[in-house]
N, C-alpha and C. Protein backbone atom coordinates (compact mmCIF):
# COMPACT_ATOMS: atom_id res chain seq x y z
N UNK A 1 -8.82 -22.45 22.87
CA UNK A 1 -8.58 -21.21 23.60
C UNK A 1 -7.82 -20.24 22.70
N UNK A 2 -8.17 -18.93 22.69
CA UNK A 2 -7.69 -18.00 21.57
C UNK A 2 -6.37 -17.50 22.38
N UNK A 3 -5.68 -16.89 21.80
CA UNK A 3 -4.13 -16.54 22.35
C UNK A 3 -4.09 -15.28 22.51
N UNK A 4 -5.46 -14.69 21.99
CA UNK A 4 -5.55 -13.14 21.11
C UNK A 4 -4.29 -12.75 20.10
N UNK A 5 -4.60 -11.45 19.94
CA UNK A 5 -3.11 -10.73 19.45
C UNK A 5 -2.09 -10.13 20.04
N UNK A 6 -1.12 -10.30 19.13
CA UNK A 6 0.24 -9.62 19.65
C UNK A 6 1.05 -8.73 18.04
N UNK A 7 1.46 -7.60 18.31
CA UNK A 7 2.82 -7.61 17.33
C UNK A 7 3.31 -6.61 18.21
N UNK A 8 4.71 -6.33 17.53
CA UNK A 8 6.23 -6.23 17.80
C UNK A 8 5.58 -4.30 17.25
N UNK A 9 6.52 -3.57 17.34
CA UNK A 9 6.20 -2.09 16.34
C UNK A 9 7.77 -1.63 16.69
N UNK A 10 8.41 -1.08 15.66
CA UNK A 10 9.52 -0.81 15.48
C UNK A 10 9.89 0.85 14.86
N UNK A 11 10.33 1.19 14.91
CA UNK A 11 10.86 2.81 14.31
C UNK A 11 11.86 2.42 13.38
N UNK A 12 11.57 2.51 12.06
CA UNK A 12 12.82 1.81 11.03
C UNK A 12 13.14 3.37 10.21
N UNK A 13 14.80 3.07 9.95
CA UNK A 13 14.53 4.62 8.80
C UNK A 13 15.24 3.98 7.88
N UNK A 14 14.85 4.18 7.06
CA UNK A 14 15.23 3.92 5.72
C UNK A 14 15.62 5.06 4.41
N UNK A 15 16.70 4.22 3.62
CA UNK A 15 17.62 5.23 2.68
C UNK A 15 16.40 4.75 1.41
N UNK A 16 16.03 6.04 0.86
CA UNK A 16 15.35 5.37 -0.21
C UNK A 16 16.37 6.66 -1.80
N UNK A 17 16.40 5.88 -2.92
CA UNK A 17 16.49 7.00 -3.83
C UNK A 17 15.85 6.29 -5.24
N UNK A 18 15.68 6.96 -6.25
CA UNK A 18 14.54 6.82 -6.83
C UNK A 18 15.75 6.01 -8.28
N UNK A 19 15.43 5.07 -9.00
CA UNK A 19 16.07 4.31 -9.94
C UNK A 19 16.30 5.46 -11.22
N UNK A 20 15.10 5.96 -11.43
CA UNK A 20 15.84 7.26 -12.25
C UNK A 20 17.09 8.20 -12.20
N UNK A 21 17.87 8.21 -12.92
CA UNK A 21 19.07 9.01 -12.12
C UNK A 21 18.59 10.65 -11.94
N UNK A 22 18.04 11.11 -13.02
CA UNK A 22 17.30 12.22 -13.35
C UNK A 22 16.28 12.99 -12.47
N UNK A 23 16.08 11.92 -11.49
CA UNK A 23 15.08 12.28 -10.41
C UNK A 23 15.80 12.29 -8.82
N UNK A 24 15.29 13.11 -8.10
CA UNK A 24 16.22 13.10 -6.79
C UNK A 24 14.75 12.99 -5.88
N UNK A 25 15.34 12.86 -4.10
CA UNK A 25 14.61 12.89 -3.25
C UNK A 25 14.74 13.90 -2.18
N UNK A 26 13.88 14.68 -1.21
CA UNK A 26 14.86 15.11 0.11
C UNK A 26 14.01 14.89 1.07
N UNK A 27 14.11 14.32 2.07
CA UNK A 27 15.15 14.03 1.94
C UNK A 27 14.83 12.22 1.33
N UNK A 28 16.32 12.21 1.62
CA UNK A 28 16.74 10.40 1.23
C UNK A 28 16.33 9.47 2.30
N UNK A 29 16.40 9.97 3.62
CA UNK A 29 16.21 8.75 4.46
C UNK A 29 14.72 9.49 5.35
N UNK A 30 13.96 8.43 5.29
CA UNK A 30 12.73 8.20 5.78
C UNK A 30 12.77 7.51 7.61
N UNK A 31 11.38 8.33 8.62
CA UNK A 31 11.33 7.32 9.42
C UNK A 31 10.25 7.09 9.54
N UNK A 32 9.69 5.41 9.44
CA UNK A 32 8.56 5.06 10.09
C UNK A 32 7.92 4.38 10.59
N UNK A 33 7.27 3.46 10.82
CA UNK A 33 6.75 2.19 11.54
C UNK A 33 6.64 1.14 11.08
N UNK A 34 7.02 0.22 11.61
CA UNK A 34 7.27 -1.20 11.00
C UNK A 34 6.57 -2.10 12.46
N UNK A 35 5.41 -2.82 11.65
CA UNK A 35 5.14 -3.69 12.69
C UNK A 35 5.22 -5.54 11.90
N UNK A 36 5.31 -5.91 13.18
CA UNK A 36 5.62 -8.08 13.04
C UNK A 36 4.75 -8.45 13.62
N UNK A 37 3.54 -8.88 13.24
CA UNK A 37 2.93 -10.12 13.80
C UNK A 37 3.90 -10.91 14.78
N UNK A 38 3.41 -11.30 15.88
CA UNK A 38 3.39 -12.21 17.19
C UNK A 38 3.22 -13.09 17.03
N UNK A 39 4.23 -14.36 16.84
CA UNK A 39 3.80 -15.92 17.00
C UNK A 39 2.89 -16.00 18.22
N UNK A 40 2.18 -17.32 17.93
CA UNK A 40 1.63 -17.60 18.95
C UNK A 40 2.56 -18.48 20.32
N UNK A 41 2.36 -18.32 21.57
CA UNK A 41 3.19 -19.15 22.26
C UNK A 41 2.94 -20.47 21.91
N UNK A 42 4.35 -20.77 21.94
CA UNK A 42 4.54 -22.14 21.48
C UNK A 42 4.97 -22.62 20.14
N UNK A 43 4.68 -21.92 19.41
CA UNK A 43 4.76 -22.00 17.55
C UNK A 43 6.37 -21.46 17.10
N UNK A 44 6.52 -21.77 16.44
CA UNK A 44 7.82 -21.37 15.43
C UNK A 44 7.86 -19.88 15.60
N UNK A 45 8.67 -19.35 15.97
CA UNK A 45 9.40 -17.70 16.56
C UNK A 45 8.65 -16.98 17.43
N UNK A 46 7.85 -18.15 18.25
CA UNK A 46 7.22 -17.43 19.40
C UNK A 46 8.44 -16.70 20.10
N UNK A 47 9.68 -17.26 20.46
CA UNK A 47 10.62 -16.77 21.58
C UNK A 47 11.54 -15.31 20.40
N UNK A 48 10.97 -15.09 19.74
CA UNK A 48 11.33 -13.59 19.05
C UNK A 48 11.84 -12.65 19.89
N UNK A 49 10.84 -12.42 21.07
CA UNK A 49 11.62 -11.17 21.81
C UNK A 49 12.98 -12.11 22.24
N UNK A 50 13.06 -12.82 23.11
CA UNK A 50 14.16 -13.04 23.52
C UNK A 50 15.21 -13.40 22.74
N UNK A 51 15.17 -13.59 21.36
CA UNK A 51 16.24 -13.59 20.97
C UNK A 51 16.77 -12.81 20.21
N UNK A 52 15.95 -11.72 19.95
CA UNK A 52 16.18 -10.28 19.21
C UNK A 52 16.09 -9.12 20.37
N UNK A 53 15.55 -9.45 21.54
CA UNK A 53 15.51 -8.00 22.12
C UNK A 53 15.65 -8.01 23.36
N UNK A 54 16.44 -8.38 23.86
CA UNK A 54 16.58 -8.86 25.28
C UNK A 54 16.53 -7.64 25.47
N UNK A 55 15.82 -7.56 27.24
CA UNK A 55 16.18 -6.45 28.15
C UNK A 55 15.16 -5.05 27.33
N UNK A 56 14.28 -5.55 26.32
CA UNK A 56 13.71 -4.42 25.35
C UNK A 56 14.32 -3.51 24.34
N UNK A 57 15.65 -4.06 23.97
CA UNK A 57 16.42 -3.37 23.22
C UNK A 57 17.06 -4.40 22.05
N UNK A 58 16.99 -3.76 21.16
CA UNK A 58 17.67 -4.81 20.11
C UNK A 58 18.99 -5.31 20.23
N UNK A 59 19.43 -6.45 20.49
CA UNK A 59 20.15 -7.28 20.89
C UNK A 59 21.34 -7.52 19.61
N UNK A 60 21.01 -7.51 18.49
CA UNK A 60 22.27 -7.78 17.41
C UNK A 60 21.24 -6.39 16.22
N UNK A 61 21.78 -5.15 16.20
CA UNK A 61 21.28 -4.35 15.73
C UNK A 61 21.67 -4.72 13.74
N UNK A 62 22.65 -5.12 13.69
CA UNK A 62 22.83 -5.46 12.11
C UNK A 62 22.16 -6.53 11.77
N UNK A 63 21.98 -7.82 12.70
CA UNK A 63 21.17 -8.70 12.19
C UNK A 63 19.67 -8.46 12.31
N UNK A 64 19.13 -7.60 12.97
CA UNK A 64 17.26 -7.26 12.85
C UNK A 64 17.42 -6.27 11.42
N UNK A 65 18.37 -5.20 10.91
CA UNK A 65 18.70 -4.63 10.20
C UNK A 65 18.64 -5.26 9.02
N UNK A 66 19.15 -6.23 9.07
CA UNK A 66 19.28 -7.12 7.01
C UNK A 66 18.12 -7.69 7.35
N UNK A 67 17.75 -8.41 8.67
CA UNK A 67 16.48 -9.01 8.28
C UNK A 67 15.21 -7.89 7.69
N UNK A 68 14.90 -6.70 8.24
CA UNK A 68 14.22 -6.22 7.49
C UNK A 68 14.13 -5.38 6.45
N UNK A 69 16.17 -5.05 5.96
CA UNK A 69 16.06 -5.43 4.45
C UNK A 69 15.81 -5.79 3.74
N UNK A 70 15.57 -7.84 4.16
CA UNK A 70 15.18 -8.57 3.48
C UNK A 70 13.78 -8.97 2.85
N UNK A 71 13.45 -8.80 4.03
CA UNK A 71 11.98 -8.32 4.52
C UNK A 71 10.74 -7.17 3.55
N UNK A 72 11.53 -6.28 3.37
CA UNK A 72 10.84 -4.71 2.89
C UNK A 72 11.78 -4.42 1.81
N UNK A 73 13.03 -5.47 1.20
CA UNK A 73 13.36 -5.17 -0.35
C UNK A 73 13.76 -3.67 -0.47
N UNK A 74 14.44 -2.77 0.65
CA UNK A 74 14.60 -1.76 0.52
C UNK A 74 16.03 -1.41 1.72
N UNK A 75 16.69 -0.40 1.42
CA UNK A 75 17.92 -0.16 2.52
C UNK A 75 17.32 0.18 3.80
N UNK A 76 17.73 -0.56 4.75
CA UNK A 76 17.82 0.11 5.96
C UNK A 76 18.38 0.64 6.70
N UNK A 77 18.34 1.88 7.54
CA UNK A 77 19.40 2.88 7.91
C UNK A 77 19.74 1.91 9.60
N UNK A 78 18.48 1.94 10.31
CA UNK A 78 18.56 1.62 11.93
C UNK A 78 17.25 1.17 12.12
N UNK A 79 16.66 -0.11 12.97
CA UNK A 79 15.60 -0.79 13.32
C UNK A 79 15.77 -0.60 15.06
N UNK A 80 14.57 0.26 15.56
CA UNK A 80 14.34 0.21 16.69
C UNK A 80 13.69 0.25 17.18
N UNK A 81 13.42 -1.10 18.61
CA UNK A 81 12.35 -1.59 18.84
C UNK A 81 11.99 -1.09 20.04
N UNK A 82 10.21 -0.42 19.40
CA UNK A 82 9.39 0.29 20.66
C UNK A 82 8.84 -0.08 21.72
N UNK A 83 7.58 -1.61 21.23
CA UNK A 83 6.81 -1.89 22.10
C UNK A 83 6.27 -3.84 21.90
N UNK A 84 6.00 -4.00 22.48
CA UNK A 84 5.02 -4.83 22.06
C UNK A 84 3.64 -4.89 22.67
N UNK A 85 2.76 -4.81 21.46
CA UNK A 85 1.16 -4.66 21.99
C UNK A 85 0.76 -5.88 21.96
N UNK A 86 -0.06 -6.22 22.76
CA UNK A 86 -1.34 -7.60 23.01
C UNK A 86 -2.13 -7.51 23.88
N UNK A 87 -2.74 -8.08 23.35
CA UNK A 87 -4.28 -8.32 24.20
C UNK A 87 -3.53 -9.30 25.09
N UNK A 88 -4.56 -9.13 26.48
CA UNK A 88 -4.17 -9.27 27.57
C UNK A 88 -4.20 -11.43 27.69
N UNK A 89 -5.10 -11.81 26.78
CA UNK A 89 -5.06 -13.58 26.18
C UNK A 89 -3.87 -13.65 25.96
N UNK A 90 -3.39 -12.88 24.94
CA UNK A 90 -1.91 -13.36 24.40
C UNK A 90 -0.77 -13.18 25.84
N UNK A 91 -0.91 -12.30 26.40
CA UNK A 91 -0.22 -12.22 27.35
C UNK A 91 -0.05 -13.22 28.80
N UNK A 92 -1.43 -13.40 28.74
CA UNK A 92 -1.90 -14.55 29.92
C UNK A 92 -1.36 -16.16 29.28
N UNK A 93 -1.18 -16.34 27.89
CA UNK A 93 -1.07 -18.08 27.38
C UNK A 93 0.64 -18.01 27.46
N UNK A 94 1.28 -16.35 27.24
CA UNK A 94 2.87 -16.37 27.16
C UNK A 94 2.82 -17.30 29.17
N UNK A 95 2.30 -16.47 29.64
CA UNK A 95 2.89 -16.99 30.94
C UNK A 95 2.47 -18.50 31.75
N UNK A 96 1.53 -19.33 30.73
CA UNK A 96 1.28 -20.15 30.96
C UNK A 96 2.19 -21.52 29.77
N UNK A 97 2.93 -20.99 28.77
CA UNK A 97 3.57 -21.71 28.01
C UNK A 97 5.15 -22.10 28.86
N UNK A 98 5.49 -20.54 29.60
CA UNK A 98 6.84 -20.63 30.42
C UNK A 98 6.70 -21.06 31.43
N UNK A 99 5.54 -21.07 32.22
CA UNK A 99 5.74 -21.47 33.54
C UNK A 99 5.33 -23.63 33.40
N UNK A 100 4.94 -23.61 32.04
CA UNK A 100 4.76 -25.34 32.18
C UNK A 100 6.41 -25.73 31.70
């Protein structure tokens, strides 16, 4: 049985400046979309929302923050989370993984 798809989509802004000293930017901080693939229910970080976004809001804003520092190898200003899209499979196997 397929699970369909799911990801996460986020509004990230980011400080960028260029390694040349000689060269500048304007501006410096960028905003734009950052999306995460959706475990599947059941699998290793299926429970993602709930432990990053309770209530639909980011739940430890510095720790989603370094993670997708870590992530995208670049500064991050603020990570904030919009939506989550899925097909209506992925949505139907979430409520059949919690309710067993």
């Amino acid at each position: 049985m397929s699970t369909g798809d799911a990801e996460y989509v986020f509004s990230v802004r980011l400080d960028i400046s260029p390694a040349d000293p000689e060269l500048r930017l304007e501006p410096t901080t960028v905003e734009t979309t950052l999306f995460r693939t959706a475990a599947d229910p059941g699998e290793t970080g299926w429970l993602f929302f709930r432990d990053n976004l309770w209530r639909g809001e980011v739940s430890d804003p510095d720790h989603l923050r370094e993670s997708a520092e870590d992530a995208l190898g670049l500064e991050v200003r603020s990570v904030e989370f919009r939506e989550l899209r899925a097909e209506a499979a992925y949505v139907d196997s979430q409520i059949h993984v919690t309710d067993a």
